[in-house]
Protein backbone atom coordinates (compact mmCIF):
# COMPACT_ATOMS: atom_id res chain seq x y z
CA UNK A 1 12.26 -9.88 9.53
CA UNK A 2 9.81 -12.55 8.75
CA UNK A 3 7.12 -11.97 6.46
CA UNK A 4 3.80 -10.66 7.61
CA UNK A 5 5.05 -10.11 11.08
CA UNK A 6 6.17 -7.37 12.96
CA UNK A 7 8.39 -8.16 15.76
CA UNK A 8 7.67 -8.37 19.20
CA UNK A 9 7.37 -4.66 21.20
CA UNK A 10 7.73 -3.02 17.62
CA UNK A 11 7.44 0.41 17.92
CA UNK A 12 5.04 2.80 16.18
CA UNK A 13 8.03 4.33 14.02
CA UNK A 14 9.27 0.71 13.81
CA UNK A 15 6.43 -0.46 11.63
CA UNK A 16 6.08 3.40 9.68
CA UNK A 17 10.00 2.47 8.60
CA UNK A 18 8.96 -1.80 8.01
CA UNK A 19 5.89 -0.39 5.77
CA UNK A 20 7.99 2.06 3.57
CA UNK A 21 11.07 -0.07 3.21
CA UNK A 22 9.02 -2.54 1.20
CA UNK A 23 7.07 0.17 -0.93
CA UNK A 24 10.23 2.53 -1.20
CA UNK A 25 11.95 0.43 -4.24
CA UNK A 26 9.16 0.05 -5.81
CA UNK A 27 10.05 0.94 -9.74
CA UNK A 28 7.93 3.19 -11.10
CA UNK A 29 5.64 2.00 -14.06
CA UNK A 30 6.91 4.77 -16.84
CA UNK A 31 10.33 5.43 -15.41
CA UNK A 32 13.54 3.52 -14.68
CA UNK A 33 13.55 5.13 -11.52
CA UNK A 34 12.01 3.71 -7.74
CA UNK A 35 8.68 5.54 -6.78
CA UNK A 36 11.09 6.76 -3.62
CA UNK A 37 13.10 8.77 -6.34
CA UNK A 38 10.59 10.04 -8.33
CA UNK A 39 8.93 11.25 -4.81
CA UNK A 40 5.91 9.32 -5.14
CA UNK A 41 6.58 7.69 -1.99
CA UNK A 42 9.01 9.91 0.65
CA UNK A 43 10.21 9.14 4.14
CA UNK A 44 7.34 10.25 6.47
CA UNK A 45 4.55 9.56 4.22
CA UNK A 46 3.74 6.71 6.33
CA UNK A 47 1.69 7.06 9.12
CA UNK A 48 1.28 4.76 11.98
CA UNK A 49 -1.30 4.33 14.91
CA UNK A 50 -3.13 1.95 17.18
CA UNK A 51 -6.17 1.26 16.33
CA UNK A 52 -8.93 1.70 17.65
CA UNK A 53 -7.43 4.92 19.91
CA UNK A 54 -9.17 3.02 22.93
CA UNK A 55 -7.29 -0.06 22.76
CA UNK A 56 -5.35 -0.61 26.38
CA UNK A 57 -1.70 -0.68 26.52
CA UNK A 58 -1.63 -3.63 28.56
CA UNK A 59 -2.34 -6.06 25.97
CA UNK A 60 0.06 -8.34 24.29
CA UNK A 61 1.83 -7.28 21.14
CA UNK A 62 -0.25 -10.21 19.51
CA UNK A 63 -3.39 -8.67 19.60
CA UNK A 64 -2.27 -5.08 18.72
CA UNK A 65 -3.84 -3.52 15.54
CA UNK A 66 -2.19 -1.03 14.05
CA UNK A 67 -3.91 2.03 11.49
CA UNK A 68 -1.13 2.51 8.95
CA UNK A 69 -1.80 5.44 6.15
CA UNK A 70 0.85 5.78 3.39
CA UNK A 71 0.55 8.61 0.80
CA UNK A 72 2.00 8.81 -2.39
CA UNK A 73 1.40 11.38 -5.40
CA UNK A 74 1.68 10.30 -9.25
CA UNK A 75 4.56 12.46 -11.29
CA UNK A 76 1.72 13.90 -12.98
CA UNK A 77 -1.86 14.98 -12.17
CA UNK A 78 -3.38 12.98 -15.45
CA UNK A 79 -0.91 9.98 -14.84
CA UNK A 80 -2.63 7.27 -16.51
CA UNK A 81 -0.22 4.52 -14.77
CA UNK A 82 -2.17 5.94 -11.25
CA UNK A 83 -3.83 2.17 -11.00
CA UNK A 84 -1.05 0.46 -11.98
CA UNK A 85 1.52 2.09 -9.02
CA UNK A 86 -1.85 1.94 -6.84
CA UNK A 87 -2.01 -2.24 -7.78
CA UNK A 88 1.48 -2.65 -7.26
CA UNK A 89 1.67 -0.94 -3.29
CA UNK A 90 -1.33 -3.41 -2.69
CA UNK A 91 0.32 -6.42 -4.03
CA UNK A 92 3.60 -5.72 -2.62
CA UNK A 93 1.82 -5.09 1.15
CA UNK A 94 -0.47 -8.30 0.52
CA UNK A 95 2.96 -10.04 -0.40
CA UNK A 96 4.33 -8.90 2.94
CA UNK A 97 1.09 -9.38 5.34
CA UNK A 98 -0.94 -11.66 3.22
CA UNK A 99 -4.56 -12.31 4.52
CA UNK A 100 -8.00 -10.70 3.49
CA UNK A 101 -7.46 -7.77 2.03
CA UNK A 102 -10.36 -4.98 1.61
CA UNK A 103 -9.43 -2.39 -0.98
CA UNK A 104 -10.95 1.35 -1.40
CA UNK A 105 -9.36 4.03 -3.38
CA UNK A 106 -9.68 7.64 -2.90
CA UNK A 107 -6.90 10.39 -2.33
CA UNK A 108 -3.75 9.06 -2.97
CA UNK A 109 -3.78 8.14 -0.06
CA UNK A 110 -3.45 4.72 1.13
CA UNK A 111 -4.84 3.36 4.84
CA UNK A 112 -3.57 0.25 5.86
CA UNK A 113 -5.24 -1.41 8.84
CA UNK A 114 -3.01 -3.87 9.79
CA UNK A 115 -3.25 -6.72 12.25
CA UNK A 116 -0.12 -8.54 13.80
CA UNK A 117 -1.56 -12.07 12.62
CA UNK A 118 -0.71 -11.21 9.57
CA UNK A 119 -4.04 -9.73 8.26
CA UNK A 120 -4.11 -6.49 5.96
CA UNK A 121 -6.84 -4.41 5.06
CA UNK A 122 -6.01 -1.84 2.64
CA UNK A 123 -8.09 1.07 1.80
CA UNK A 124 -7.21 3.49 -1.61
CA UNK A 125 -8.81 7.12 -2.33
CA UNK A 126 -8.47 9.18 -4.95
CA UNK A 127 -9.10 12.86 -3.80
CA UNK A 128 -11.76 14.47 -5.95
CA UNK A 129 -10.26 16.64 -8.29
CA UNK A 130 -6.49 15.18 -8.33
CA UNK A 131 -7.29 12.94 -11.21
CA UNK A 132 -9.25 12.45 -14.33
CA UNK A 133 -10.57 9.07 -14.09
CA UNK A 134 -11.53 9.25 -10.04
CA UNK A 135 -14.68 7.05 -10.38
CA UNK A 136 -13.43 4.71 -12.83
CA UNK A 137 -10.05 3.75 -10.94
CA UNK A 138 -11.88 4.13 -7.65
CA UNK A 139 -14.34 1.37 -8.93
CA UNK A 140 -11.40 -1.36 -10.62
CA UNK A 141 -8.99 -0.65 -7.27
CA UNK A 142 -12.30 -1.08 -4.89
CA UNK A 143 -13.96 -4.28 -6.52
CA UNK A 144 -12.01 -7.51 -5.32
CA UNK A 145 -12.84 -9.70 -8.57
CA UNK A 146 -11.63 -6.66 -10.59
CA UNK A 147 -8.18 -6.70 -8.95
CA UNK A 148 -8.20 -10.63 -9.11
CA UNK A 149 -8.66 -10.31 -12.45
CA UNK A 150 -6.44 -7.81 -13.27
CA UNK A 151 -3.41 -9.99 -11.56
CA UNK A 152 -4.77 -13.14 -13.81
CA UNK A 153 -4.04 -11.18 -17.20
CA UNK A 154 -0.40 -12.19 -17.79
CA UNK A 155 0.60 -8.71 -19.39
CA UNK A 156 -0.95 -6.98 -15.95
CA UNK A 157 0.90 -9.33 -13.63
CA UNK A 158 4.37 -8.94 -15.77
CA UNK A 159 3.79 -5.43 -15.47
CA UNK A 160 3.78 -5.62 -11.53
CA UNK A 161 6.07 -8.69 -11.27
CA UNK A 162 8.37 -5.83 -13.21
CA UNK A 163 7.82 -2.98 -10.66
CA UNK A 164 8.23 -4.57 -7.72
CA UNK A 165 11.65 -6.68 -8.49
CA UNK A 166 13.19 -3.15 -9.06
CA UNK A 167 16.45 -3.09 -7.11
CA UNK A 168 17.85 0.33 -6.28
């Protein structure tokens, strides 16, 4: 499959299965293991839809959007490496689909609206509660020059060039 593009008369499953074959193998941060193994990420966490509900049928695969939401729960409730896996899903899927990409982060939870042209826009939650530091990762995953910056410190970028060149 060519990157950023979702074949012609893709199904709704078809894109679920594209979306979590490139997060999947994904290595976590702390362990030598693939956030699939450690269950951060699990067939049928993703989530597929058209989006808006109203769109019609009729129209061409090229001007589908599509609503995807992808879960995925840290190995521990105080995991400190939360914005770290959180970073890497985003750069991985901006990899994939690149275009603008709008981030928010609450939940664990992560809704992609994608576009077939290729653009992504990503939103992150935190659920209240689930972590310590909700605010404070909820601000650096939400704020675009944060995340920029974050990728420009070499140590940061080696640390998701690392996770995401994982192979199972």
């Amino acid at each position: 499959m060519e990157t950023g593009i979702i074949p012609t008369g893709s199904g709704l499953s078809d894109i679920q299965d594209d979306i979590y074959e490139l997060i999947r193998s994904i290595k976590d941060p702390e362990h030598p293991q693939s956030l699939e193994d450690l269950k951060v990420v699990y067939e049928g966490c993703v989530h597929a839809s058209l989006y808006p509900d109203t769109l019609p049928t009729d129209i061409p695969d090229s001007e589908k959007r599509y609503c995807v939401h992808v879960e995925f729960t840290p190995t521990v409730p105080h995991c400190s490496l939360a914005t770290l896996i959180g970073l890497c899903i985003r750069v991985k899927l901006e990899q994939n689909y690149p275009g603008e990409i709008f981030f928010l982060i609450s939940c664990f939870r992560l809704l992609v609206f994608l576009q077939l042209a290729g653009q992504l826009k990503l939103h992150i939650r935190i659920k209240d509660g689930t972590h310590d530091s909700v605010k404070e990762i909820s601000k650096q995953l939400n704020d675009k020059e944060r995340v920029a910056a974050a990728m420009e410190n070499p140590r940061m970028k080696e640390m998701v060039d690392e996770c995401l060149s994982y192979s199972c």
